[in-house]
N, C-alpha and C. Protein backbone atom coordinates (compact mmCIF):
# COMPACT_ATOMS: atom_id res chain seq x y z
N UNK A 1 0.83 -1.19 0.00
CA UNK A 1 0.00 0.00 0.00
C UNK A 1 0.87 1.25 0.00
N UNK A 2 1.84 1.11 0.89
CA UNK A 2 2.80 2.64 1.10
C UNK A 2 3.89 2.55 -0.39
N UNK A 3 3.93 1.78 -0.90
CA UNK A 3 4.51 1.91 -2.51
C UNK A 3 3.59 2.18 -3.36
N UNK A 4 2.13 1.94 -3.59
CA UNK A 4 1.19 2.60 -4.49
C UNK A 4 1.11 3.59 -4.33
N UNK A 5 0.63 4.26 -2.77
CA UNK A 5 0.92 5.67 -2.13
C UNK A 5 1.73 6.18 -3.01
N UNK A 6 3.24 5.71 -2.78
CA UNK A 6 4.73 6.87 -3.30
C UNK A 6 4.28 6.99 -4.96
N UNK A 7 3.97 5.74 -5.54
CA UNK A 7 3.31 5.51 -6.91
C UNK A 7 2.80 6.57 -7.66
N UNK A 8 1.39 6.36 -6.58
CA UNK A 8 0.37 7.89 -7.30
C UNK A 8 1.02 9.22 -6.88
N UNK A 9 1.42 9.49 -5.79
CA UNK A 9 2.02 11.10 -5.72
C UNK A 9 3.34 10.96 -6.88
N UNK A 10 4.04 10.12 -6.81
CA UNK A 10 5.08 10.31 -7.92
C UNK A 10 4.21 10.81 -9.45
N UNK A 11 3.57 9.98 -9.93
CA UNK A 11 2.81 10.15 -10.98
C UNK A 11 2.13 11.81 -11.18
N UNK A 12 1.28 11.68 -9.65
CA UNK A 12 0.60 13.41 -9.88
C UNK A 12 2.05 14.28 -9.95
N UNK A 13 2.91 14.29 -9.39
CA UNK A 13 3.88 15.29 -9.48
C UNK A 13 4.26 15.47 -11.13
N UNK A 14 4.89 14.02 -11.22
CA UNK A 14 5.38 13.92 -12.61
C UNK A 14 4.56 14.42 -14.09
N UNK A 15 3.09 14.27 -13.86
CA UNK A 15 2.08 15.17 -14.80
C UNK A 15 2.23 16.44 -14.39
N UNK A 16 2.06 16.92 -13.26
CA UNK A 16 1.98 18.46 -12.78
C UNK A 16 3.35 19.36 -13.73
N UNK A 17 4.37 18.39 -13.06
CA UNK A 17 5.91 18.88 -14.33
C UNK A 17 5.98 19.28 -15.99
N UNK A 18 5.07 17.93 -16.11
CA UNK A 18 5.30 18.23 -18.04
C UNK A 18 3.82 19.11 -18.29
N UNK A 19 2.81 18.87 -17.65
CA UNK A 19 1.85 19.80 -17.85
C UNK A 19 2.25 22.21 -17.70
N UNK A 20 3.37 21.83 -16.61
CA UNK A 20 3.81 23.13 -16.84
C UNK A 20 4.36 23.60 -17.47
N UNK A 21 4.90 22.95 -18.46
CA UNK A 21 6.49 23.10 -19.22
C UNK A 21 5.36 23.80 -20.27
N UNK A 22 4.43 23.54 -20.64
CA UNK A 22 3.74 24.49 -21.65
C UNK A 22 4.13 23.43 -22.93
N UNK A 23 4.73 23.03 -22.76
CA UNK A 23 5.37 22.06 -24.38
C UNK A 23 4.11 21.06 -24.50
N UNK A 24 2.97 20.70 -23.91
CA UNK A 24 2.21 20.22 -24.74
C UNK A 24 0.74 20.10 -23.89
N UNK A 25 -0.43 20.68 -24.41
CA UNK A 25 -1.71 20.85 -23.67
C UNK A 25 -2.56 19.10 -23.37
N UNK A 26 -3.15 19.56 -22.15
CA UNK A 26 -3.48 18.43 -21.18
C UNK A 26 -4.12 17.13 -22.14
N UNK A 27 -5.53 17.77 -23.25
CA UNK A 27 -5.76 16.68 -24.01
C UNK A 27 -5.16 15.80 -24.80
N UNK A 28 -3.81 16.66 -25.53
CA UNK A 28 -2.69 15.34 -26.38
C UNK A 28 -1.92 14.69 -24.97
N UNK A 29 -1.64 15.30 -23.90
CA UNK A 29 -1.04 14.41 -22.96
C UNK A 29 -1.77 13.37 -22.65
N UNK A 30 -3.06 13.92 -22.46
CA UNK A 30 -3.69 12.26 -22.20
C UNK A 30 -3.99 11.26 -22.82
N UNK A 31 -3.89 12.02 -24.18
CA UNK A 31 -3.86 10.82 -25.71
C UNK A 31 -2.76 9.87 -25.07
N UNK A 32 -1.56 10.42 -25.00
CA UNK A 32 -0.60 9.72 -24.69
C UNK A 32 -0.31 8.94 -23.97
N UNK A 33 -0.61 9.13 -22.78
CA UNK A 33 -0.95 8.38 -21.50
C UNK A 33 -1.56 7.21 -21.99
N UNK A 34 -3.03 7.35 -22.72
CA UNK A 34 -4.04 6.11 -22.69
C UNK A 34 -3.73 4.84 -23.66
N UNK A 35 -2.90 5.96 -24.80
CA UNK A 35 -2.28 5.37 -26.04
C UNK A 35 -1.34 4.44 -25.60
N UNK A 36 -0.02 5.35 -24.68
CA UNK A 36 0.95 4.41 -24.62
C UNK A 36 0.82 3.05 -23.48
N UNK A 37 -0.25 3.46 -22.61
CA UNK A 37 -0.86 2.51 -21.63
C UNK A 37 -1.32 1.69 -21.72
N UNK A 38 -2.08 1.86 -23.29
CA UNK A 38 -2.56 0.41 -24.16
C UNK A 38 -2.11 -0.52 -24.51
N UNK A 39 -1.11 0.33 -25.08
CA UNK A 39 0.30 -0.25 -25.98
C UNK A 39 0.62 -1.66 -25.26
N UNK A 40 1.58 -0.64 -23.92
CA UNK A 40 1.88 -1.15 -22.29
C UNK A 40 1.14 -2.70 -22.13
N UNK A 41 0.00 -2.70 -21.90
CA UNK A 41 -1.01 -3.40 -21.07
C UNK A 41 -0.82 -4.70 -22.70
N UNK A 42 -1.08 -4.22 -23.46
CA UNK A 42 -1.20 -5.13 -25.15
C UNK A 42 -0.15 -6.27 -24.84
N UNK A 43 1.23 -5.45 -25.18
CA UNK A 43 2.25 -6.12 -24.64
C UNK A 43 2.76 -7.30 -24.01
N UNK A 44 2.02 -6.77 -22.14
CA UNK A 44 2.16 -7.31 -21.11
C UNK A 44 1.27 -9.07 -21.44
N UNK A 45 -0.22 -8.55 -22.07
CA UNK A 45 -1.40 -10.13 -21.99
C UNK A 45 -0.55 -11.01 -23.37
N UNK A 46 -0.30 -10.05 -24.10
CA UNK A 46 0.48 -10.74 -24.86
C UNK A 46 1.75 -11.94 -24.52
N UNK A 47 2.47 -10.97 -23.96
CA UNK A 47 3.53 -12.20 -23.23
C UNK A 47 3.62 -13.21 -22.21
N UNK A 48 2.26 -13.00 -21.20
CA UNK A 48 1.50 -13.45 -20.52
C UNK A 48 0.68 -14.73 -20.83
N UNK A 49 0.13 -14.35 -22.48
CA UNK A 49 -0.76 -15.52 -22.80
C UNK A 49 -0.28 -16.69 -22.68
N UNK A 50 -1.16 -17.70 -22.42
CA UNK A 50 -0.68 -19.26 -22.66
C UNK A 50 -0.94 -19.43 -24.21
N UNK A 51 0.03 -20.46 -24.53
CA UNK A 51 -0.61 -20.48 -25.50
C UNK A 51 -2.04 -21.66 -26.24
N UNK A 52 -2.43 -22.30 -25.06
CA UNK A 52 -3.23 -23.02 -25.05
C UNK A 52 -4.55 -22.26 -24.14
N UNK A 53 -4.36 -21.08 -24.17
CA UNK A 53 -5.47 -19.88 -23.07
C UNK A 53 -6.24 -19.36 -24.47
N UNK A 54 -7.75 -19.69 -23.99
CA UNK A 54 -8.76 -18.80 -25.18
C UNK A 54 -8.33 -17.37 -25.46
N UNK A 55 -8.37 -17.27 -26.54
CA UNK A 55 -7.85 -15.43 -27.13
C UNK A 55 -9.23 -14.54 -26.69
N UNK A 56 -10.11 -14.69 -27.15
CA UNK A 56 -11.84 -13.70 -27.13
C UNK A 56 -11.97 -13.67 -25.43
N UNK A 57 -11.38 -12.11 -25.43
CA UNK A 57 -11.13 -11.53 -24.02
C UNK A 57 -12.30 -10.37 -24.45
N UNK A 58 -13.36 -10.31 -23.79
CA UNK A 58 -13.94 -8.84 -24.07
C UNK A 58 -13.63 -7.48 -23.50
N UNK A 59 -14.19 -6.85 -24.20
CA UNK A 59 -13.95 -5.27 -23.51
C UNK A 59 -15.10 -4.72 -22.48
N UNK A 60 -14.04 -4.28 -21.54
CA UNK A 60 -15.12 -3.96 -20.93
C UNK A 60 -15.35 -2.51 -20.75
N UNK A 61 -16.13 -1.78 -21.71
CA UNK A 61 -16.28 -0.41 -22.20
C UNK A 61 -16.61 0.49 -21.29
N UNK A 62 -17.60 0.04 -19.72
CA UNK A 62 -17.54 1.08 -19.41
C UNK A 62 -16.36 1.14 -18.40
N UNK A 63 -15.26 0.31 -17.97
CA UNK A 63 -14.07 0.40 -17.24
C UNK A 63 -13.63 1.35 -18.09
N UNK A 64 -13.46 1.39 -19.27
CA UNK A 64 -12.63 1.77 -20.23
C UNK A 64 -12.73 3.28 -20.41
N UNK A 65 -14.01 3.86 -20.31
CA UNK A 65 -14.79 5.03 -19.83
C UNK A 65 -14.78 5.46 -18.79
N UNK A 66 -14.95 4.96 -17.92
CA UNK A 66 -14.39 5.19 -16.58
C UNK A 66 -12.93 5.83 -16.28
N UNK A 67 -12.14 4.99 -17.33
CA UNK A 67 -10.61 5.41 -17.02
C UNK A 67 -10.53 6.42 -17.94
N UNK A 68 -11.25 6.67 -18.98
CA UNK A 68 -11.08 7.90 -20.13
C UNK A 68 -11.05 9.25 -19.28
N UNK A 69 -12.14 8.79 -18.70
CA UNK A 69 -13.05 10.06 -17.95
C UNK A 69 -12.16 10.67 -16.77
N UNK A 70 -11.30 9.71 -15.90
CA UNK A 70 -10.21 9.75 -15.13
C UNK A 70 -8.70 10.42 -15.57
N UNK A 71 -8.34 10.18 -16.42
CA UNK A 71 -7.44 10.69 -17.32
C UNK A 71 -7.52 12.11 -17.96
N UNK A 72 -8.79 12.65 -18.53
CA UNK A 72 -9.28 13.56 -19.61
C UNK A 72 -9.48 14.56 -18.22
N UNK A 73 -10.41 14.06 -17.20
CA UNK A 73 -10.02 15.18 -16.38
C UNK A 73 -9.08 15.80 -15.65
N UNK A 74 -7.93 14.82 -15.48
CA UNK A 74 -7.06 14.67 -14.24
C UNK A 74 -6.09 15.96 -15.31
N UNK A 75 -6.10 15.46 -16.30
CA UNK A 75 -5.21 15.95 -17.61
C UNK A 75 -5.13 17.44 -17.45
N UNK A 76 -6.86 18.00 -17.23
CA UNK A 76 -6.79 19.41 -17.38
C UNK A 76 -6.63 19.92 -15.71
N UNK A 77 -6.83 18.92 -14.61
CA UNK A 77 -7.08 19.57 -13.18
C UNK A 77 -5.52 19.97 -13.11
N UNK A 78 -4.76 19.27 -13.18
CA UNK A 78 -3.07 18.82 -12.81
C UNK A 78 -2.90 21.05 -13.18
N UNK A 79 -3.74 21.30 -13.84
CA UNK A 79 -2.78 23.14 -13.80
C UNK A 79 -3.30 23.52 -12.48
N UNK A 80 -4.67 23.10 -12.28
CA UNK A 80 -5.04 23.94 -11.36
C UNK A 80 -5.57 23.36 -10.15
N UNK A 81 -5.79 22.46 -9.93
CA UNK A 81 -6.03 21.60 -8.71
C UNK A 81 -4.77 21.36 -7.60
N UNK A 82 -4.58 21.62 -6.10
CA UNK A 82 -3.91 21.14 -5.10
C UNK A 82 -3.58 19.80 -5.36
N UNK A 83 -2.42 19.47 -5.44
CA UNK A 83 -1.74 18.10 -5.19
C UNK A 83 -2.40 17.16 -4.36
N UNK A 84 -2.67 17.15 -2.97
CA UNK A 84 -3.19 17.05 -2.01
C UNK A 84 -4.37 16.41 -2.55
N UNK A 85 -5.29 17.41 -2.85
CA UNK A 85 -6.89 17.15 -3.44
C UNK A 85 -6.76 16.70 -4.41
N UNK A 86 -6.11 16.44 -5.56
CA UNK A 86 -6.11 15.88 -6.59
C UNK A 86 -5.74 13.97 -6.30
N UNK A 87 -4.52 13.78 -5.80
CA UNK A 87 -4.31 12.80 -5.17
C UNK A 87 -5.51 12.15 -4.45
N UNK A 88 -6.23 12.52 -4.00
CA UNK A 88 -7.61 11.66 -2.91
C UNK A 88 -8.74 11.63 -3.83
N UNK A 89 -8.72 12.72 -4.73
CA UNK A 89 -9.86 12.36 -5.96
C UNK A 89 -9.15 11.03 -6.35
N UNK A 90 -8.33 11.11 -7.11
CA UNK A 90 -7.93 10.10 -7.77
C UNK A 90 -8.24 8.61 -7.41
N UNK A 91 -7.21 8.44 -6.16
CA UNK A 91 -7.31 7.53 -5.27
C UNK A 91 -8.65 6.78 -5.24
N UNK A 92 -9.82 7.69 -4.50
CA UNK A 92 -10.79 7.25 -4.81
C UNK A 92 -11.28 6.52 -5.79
N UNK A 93 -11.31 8.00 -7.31
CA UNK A 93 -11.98 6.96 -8.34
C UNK A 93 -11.14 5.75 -8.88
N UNK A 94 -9.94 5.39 -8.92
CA UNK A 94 -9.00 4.39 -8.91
C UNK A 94 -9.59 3.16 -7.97
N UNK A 95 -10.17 3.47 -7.13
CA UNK A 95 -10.47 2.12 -6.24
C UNK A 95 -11.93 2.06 -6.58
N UNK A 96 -12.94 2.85 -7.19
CA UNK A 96 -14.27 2.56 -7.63
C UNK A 96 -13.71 1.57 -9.06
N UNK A 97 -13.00 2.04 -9.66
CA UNK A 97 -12.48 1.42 -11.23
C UNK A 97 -12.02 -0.04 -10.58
N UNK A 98 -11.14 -0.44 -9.70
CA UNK A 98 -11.01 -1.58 -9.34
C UNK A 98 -11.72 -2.29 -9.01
N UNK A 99 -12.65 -1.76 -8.01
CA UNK A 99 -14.08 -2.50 -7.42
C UNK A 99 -14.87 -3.43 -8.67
N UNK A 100 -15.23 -2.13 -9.51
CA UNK A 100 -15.86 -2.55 -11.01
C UNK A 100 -15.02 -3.76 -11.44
N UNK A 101 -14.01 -3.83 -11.79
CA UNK A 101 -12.76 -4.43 -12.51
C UNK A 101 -13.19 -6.02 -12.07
N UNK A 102 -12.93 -6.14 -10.64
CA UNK A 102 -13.24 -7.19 -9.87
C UNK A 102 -14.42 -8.16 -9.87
N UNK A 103 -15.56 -7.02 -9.92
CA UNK A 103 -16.53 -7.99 -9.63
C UNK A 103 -16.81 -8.38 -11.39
N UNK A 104 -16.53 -7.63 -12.40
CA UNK A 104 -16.62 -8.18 -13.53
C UNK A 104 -15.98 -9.29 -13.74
N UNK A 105 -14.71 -9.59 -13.29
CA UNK A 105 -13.57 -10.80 -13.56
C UNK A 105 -14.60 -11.78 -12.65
N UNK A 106 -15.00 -11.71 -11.23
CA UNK A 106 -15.54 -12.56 -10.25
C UNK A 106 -17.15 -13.21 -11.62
N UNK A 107 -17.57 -11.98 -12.38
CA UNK A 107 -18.73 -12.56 -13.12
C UNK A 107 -18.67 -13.55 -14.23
N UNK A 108 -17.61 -12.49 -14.78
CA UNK A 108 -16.66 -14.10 -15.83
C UNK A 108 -16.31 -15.55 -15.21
N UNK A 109 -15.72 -15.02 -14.01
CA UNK A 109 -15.42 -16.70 -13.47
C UNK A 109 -16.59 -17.44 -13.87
N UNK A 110 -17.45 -16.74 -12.60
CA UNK A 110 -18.63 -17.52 -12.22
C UNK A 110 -19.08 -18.04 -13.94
N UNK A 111 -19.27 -17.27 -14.65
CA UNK A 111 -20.10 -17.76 -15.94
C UNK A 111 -18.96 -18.99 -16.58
N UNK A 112 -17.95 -18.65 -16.34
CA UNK A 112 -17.00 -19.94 -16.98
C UNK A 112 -17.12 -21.10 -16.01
N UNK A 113 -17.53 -21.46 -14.71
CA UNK A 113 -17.71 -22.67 -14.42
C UNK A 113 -18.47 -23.71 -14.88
N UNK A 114 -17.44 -24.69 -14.98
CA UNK A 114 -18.90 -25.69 -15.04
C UNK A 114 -20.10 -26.41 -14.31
N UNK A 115 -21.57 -26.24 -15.32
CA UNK A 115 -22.48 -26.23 -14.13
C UNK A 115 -22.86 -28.08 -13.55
């Protein structure tokens, strides 16, 4: 927990930095973020897969929205929002997005057992 902590304040700082530099406005930053996070995550199930593991993984659109919506705002708060307060928003909606995350995987299980 106290390394996710250092995690997210590292992160809010580290946006707060390139968001000031003026070298590039909050909406292409967050292109970037989601883009290269995709990328990231693509990657990771990729190398991960078995190769005897079913491929038809669905999407789950409104996580996906959820995190848009998390990002797109955080993107433009980071000029003007307290560190502090920005960090506990986050936090929060980060652990509603997991909650979701969870009980969707817990619904898949359940539907993949056999009855």
């Amino acid at each position: 927990t106290g390394v996710a902590m250092l995690a997210f304040a590292a992160n809010s700082l580290l946006c707060r930095l390139a968001l000031q530099q003026a070298s590039i406005d909050p909406a292409s930053f967050a292109s970037v973020r989601l883009v290269s996070g995709a990328l990231m995550l693509a990657l990771i199930v990729r190398w991960r897969l078995q190769p005897t593991a079913p491929t038809g993984v669905q999407a789950d659109w409104l996580a996906a929205t959820m995190l848009w919506a998390y990002v797109a705002c955080f993107s433009f708060a980071y000029l003007t929002l307290a560190a502090g307060t920005g960090q506990t928003i986050g936090e929060r909606m980060l652990a509603d997005l997991l909650e979701h995350a969870e009980a969707h995987l817990a619904q898949q299980d359940r539907a993949a057992m056999p009855s």
